[in-house]
C-alpha atoms as a PDB file:
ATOM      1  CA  UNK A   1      88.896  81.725  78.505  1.00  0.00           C
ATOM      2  CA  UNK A   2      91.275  78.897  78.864  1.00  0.00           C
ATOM      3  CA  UNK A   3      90.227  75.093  78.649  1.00  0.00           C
ATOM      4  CA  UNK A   4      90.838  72.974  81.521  1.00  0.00           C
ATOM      5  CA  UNK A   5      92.324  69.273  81.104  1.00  0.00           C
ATOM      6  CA  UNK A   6      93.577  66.423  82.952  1.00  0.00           C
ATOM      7  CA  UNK A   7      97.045  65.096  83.482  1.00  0.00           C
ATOM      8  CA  UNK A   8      98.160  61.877  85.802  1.00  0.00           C
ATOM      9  CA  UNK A   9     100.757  62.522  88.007  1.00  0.00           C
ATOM     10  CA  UNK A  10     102.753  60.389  90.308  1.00  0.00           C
ATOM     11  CA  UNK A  11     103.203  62.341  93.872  1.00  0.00           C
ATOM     12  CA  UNK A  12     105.526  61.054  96.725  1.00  0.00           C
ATOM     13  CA  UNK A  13     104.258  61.944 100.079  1.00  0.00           C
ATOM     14  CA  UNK A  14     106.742  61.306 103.348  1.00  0.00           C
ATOM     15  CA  UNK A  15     105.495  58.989 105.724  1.00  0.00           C
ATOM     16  CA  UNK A  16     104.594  60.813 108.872  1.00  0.00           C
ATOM     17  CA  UNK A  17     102.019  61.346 112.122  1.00  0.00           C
ATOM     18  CA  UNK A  18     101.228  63.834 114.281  1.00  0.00           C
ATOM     19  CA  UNK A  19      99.526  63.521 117.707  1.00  0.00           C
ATOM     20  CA  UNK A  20      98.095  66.398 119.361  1.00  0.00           C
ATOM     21  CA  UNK A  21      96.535  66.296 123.067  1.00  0.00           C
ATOM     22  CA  UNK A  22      94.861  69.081 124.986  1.00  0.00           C
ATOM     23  CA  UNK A  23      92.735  69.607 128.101  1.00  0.00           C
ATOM     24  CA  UNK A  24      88.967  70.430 127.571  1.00  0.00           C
ATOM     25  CA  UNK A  25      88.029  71.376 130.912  1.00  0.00           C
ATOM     26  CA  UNK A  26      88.656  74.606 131.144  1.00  0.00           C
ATOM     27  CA  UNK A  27      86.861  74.775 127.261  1.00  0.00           C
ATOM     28  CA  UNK A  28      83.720  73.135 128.465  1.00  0.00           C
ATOM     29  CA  UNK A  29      83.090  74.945 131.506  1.00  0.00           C
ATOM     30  CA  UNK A  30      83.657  78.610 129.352  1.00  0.00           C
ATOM     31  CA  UNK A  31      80.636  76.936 127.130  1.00  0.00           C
ATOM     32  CA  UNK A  32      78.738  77.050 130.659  1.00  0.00           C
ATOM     33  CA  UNK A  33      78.970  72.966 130.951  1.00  0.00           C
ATOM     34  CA  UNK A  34      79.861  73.450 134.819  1.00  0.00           C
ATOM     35  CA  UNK A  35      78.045  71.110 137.023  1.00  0.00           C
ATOM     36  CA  UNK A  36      79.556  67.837 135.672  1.00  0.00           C
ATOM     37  CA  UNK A  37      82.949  69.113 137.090  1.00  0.00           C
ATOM     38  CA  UNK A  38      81.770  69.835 140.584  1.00  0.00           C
ATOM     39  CA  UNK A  39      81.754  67.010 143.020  1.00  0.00           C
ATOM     40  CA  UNK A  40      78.428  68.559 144.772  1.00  0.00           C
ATOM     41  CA  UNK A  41      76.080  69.387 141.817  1.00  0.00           C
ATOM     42  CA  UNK A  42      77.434  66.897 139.186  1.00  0.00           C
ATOM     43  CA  UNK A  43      74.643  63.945 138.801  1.00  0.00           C
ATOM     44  CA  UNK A  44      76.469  60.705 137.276  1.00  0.00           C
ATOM     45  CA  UNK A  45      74.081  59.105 134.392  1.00  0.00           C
ATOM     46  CA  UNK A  46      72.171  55.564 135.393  1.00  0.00           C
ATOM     47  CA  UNK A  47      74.896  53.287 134.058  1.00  0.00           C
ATOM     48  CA  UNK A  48      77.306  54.253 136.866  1.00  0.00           C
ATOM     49  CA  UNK A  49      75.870  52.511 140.153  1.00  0.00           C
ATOM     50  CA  UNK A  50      75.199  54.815 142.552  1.00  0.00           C
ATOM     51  CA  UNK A  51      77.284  54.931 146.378  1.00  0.00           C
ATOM     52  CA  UNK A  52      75.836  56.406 149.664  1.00  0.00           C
ATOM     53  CA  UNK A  53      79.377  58.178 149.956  1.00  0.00           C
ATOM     54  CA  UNK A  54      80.095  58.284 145.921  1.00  0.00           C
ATOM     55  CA  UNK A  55      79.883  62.020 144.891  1.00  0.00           C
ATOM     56  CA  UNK A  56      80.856  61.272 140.865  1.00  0.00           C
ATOM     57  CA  UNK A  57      81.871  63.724 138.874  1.00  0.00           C
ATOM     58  CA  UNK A  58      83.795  64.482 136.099  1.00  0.00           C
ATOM     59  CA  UNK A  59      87.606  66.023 136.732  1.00  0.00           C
ATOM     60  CA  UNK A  60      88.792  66.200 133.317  1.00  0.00           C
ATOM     61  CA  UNK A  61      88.550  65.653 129.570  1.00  0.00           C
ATOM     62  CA  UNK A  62      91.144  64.657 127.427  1.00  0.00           C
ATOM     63  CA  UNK A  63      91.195  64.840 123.471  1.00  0.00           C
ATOM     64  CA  UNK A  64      94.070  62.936 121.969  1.00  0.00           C
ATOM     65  CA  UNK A  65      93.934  62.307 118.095  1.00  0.00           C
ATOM     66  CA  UNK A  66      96.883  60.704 116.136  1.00  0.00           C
ATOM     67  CA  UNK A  67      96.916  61.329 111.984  1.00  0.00           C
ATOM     68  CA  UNK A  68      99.367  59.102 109.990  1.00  0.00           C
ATOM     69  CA  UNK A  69     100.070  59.245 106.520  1.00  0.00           C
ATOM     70  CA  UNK A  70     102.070  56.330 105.203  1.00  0.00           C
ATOM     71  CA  UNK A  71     102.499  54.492 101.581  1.00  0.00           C
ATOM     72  CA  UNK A  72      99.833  51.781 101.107  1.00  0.00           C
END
């Protein structure tokens, strides 16, 4: 069996980001989360005030997530 041991290094990384930004609608409503898309059915929680001619409803969700590496 070989021993194990320890060793400091000193490792460059670049300095970069990525974004990445898709479109869950489609997503949700395969996991059966339907109603909050549609105009009729969808029922918009207390903290949005509620119209006589308001049908809320949710039209789309966006995820958008940004990772950056950089030299501290």
């Amino acid at each position: 069996m070989q021993s194990t041991y320890r060793q400091l290094l000193n490792i460059t990384l670049p300095t970069f980001a990525i974004k990445y930004k898709t479109l869950l609608k489609e997503t949700l409503q395969a996991l059966g989360i339907t109603e909050a898309f549609d105009s009729n059915k969808a029922q918009p929680p207390a903290i949005i005030p509620p119209k006589p001619t308001d049908n809320s409803y949710i039209s789309d969700v966006i995820q958008e997530v940004v990772i950056k590496v950089s030299e501290l």
